[in-house]
PDB file of N, CA and C in Angstrom:
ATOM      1  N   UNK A   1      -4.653 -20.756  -5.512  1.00  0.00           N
ATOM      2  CA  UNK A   1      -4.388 -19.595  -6.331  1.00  0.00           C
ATOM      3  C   UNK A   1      -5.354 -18.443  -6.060  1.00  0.00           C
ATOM      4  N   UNK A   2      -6.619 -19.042  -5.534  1.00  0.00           N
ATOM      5  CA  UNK A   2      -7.425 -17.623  -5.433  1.00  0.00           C
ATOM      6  C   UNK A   2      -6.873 -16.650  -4.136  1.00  0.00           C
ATOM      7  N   UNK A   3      -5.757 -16.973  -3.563  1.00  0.00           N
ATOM      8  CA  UNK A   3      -5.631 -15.985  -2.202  1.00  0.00           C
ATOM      9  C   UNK A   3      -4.557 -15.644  -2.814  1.00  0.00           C
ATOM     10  N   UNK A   4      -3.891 -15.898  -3.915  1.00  0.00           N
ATOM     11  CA  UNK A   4      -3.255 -15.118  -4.091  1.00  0.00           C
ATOM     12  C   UNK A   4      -3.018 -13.913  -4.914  1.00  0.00           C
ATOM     13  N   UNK A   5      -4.772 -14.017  -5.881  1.00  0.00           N
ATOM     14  CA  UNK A   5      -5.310 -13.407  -6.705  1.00  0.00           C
ATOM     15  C   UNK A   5      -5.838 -12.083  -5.980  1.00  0.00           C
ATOM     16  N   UNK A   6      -6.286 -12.490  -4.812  1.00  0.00           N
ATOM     17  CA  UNK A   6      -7.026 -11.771  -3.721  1.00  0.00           C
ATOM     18  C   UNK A   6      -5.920 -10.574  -2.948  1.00  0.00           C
ATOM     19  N   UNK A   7      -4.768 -11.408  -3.020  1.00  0.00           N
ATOM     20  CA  UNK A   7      -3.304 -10.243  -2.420  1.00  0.00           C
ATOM     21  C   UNK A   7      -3.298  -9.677  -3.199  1.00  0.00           C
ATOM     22  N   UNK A   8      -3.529  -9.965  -4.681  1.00  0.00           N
ATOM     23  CA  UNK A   8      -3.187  -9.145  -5.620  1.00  0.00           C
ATOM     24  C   UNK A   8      -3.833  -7.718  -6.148  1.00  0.00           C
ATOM     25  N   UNK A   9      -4.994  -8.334  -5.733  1.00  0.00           N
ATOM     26  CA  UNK A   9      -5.883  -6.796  -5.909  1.00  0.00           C
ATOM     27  C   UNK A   9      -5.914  -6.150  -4.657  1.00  0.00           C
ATOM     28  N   UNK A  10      -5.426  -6.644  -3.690  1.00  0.00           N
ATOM     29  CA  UNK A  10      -5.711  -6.008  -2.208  1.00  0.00           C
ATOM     30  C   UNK A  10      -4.251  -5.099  -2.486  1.00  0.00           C
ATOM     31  N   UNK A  11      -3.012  -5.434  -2.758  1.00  0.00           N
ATOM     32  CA  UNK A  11      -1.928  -4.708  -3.221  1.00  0.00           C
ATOM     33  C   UNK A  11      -2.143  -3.808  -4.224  1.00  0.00           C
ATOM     34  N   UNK A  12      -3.031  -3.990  -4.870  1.00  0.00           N
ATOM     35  CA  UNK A  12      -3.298  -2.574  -6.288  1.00  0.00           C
ATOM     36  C   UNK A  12      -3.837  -1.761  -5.227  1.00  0.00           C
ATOM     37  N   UNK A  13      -5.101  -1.900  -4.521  1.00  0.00           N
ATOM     38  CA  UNK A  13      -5.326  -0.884  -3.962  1.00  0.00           C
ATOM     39  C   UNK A  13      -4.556  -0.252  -2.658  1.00  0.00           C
ATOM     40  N   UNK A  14      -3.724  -0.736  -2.036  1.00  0.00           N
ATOM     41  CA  UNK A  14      -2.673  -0.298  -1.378  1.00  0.00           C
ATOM     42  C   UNK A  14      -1.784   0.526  -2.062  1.00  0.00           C
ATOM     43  N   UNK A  15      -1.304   0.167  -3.072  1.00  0.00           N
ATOM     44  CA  UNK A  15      -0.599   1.288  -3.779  1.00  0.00           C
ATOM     45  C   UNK A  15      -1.248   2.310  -4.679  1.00  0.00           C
ATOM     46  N   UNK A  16      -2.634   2.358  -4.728  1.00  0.00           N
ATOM     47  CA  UNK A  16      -2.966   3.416  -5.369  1.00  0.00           C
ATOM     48  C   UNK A  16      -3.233   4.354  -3.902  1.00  0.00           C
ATOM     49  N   UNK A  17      -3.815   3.938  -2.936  1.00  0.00           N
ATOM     50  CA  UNK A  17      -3.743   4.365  -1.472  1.00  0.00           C
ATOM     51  C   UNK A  17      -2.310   5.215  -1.489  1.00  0.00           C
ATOM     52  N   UNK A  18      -1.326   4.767  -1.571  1.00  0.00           N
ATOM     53  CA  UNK A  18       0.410   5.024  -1.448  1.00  0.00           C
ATOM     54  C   UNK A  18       0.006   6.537  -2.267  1.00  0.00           C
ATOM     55  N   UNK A  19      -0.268   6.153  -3.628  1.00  0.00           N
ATOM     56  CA  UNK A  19      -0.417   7.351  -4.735  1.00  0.00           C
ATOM     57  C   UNK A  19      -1.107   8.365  -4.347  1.00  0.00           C
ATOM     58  N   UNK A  20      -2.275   8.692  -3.446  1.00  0.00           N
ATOM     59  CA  UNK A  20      -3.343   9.185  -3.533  1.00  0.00           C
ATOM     60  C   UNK A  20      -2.951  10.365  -2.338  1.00  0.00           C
ATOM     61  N   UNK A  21      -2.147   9.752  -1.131  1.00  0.00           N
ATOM     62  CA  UNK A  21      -1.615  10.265  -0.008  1.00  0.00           C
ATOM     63  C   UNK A  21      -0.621  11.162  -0.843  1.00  0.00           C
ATOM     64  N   UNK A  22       0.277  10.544  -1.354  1.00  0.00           N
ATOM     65  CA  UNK A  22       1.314  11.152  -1.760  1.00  0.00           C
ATOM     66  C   UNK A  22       1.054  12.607  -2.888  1.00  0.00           C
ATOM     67  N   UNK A  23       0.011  12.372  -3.419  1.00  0.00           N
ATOM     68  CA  UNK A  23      -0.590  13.696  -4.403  1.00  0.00           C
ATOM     69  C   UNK A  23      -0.863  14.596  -2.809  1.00  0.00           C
ATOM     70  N   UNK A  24      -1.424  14.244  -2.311  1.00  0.00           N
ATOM     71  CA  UNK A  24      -2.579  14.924  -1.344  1.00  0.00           C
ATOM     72  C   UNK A  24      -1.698  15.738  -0.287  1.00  0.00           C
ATOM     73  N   UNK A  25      -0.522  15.020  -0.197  1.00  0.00           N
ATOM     74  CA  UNK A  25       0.698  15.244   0.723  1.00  0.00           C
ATOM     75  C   UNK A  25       1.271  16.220   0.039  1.00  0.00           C
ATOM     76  N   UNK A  26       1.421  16.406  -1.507  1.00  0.00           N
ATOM     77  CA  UNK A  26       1.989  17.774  -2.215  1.00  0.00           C
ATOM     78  C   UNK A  26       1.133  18.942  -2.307  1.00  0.00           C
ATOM     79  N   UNK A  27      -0.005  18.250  -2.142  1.00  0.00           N
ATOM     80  CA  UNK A  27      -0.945  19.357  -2.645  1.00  0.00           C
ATOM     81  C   UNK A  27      -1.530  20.130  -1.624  1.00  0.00           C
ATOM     82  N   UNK A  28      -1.634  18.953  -0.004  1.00  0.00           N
ATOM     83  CA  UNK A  28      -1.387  20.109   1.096  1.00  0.00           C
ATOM     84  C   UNK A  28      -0.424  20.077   2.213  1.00  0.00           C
ATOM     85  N   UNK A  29       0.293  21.073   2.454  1.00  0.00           N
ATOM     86  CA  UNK A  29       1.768  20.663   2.678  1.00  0.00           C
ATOM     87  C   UNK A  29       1.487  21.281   4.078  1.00  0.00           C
ATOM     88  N   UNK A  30       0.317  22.106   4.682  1.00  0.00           N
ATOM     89  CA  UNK A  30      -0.048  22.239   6.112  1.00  0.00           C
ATOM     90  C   UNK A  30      -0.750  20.958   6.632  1.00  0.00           C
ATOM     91  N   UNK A  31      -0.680  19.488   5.936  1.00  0.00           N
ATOM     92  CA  UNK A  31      -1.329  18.619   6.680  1.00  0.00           C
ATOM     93  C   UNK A  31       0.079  17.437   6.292  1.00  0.00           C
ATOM     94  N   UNK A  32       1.092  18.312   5.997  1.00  0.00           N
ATOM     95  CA  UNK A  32       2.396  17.083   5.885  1.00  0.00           C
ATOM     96  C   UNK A  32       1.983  15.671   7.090  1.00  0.00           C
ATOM     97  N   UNK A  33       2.159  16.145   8.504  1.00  0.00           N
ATOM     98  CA  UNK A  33       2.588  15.056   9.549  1.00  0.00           C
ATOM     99  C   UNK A  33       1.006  13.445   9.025  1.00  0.00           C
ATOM    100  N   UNK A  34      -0.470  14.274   8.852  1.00  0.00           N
ATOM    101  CA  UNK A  34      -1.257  13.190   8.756  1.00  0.00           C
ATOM    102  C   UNK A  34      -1.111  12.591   7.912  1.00  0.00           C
ATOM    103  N   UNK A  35      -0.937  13.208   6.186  1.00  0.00           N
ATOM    104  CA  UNK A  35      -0.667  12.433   4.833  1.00  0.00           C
ATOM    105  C   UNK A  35       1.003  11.656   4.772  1.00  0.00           C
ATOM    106  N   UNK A  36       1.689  12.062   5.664  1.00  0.00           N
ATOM    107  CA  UNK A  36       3.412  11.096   5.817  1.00  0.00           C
ATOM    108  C   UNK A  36       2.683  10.060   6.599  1.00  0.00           C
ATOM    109  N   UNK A  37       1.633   9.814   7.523  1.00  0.00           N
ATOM    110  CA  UNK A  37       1.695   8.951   8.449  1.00  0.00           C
ATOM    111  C   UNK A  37       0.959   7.556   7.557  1.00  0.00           C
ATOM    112  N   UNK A  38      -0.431   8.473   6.566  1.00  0.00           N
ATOM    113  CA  UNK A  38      -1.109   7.465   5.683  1.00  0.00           C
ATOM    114  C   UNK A  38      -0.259   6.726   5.001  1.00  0.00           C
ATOM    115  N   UNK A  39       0.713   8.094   4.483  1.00  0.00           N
ATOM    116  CA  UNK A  39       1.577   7.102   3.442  1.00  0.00           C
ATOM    117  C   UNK A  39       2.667   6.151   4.121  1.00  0.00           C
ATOM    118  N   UNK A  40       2.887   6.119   4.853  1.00  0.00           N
ATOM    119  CA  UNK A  40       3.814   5.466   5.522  1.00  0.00           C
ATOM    120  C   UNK A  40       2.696   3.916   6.147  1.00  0.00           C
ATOM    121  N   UNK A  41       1.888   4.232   6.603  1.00  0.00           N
ATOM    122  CA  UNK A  41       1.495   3.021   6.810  1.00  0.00           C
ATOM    123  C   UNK A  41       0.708   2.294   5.659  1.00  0.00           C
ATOM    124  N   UNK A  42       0.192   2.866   4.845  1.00  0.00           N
ATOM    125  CA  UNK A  42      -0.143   2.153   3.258  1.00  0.00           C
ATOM    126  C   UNK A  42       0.937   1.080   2.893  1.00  0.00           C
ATOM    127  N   UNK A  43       2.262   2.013   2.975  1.00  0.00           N
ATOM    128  CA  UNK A  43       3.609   1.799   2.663  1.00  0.00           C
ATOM    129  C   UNK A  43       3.643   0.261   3.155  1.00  0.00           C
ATOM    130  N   UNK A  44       3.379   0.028   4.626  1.00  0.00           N
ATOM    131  CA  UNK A  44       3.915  -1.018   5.488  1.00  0.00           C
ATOM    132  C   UNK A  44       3.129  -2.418   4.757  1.00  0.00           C
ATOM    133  N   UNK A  45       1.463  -2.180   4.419  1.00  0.00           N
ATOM    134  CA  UNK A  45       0.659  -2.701   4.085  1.00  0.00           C
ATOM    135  C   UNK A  45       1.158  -3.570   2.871  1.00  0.00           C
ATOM    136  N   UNK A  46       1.471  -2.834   2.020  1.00  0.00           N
ATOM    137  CA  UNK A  46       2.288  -3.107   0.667  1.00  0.00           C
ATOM    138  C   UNK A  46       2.968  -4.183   0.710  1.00  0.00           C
ATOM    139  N   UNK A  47       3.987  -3.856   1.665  1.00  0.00           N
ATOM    140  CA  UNK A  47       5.457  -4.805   1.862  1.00  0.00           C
ATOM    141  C   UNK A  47       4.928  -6.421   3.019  1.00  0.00           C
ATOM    142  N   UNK A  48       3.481  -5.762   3.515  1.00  0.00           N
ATOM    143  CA  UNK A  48       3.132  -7.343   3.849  1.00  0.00           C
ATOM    144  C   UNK A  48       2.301  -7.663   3.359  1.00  0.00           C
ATOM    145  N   UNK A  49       1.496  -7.400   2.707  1.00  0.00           N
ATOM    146  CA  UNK A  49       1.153  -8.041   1.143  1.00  0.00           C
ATOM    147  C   UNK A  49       1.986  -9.035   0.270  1.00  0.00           C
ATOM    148  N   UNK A  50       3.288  -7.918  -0.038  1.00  0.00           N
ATOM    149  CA  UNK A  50       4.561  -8.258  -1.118  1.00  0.00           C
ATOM    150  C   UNK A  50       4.665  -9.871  -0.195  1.00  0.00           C
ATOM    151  N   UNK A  51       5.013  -9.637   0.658  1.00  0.00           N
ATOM    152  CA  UNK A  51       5.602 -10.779   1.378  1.00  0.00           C
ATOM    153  C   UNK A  51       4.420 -12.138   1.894  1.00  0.00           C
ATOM    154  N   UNK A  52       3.495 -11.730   2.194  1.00  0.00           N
ATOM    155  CA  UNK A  52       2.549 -12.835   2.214  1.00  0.00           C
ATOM    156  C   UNK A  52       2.429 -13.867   0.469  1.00  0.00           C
ATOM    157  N   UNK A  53       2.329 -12.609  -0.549  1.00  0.00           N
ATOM    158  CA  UNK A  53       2.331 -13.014  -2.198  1.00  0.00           C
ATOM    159  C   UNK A  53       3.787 -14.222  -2.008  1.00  0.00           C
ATOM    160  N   UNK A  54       4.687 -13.484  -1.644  1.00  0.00           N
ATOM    161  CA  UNK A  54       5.871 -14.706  -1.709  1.00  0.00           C
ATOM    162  C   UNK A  54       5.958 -15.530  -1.419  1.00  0.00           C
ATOM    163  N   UNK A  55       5.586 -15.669   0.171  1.00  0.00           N
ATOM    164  CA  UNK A  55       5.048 -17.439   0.789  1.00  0.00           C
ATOM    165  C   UNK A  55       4.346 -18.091   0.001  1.00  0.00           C
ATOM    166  N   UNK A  56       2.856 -17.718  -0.181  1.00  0.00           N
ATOM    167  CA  UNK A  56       2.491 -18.445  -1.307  1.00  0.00           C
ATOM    168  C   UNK A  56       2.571 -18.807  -2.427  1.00  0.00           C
ATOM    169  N   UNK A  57       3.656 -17.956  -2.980  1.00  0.00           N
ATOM    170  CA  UNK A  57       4.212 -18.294  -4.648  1.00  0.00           C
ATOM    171  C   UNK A  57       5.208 -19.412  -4.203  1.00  0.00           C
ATOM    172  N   UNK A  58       5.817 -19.784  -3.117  1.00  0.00           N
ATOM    173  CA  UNK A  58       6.630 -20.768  -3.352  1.00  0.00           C
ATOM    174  C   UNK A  58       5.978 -22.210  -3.654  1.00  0.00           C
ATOM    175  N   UNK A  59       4.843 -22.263  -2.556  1.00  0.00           N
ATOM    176  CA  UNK A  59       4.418 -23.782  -2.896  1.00  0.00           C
ATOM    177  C   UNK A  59       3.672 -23.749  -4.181  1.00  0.00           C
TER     178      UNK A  59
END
Protein backbone atom coordinates (compact mmCIF):
# COMPACT_ATOMS: atom_id res chain seq x y z
CA UNK A 1 0.00 0.00 0.00
CA UNK A 2 2.76 2.45 0.55
CA UNK A 3 3.54 2.74 -3.40
CA UNK A 4 0.47 3.36 -3.85
CA UNK A 5 0.15 6.12 -1.36
CA UNK A 6 3.36 7.41 -2.96
CA UNK A 7 1.42 7.53 -6.72
CA UNK A 8 -0.87 9.27 -4.94
CA UNK A 9 0.82 12.26 -3.90
CA UNK A 10 3.15 12.09 -6.88
CA UNK A 11 -0.38 12.52 -8.97
CA UNK A 12 -1.53 15.60 -6.72
CA UNK A 13 1.45 17.18 -7.70
CA UNK A 14 1.21 16.41 -11.36
CA UNK A 15 -2.01 17.90 -11.52
CA UNK A 16 -1.43 20.89 -9.69
CA UNK A 17 1.73 21.08 -12.28
CA UNK A 18 -1.35 20.57 -15.10
CA UNK A 19 -3.06 23.74 -13.10
CA UNK A 20 -0.17 25.96 -12.78
CA UNK A 21 0.88 25.68 -16.71
CA UNK A 22 -2.50 26.13 -17.60
CA UNK A 23 -2.99 29.63 -15.47
CA UNK A 24 0.49 30.60 -16.82
CA UNK A 25 -0.55 29.54 -20.41
CA UNK A 26 -3.60 32.24 -20.04
CA UNK A 27 -1.79 34.61 -18.49
CA UNK A 28 1.02 34.56 -21.10
CA UNK A 29 -0.27 33.86 -24.36
CA UNK A 30 3.31 35.02 -26.20
CA UNK A 31 4.80 31.85 -24.53
CA UNK A 32 1.59 29.59 -25.73
CA UNK A 33 4.00 26.79 -27.71
CA UNK A 34 6.39 26.27 -24.11
CA UNK A 35 3.35 26.32 -21.46
CA UNK A 36 1.06 23.74 -24.20
CA UNK A 37 4.19 21.59 -24.22
CA UNK A 38 4.46 21.60 -20.02
CA UNK A 39 0.99 21.06 -19.99
CA UNK A 40 0.81 18.44 -22.25
CA UNK A 41 3.50 16.48 -20.85
CA UNK A 42 2.36 16.94 -17.04
CA UNK A 43 -0.80 15.74 -18.82
CA UNK A 44 1.00 12.36 -20.00
CA UNK A 45 2.54 12.00 -16.40
CA UNK A 46 -0.95 11.97 -14.87
CA UNK A 47 -2.41 9.26 -17.07
CA UNK A 48 0.76 7.05 -16.13
CA UNK A 49 0.43 7.56 -12.76
CA UNK A 50 -3.60 6.97 -13.20
CA UNK A 51 -2.57 3.75 -14.71
CA UNK A 52 0.33 2.45 -12.68
CA UNK A 53 -2.47 3.38 -9.38
CA UNK A 54 -4.68 0.73 -11.32
CA UNK A 55 -2.27 -2.19 -11.60
CA UNK A 56 -1.74 -1.95 -8.19
CA UNK A 57 -5.27 -1.49 -6.96
CA UNK A 58 -6.07 -4.76 -8.49
CA UNK A 59 -4.00 -7.08 -6.38
Amino acid sequence: MIEIEALRMALAKEQNAVRIYQGLLAQHPSLKELFSFLVTEEQKHVLMIEKKIGELSRY
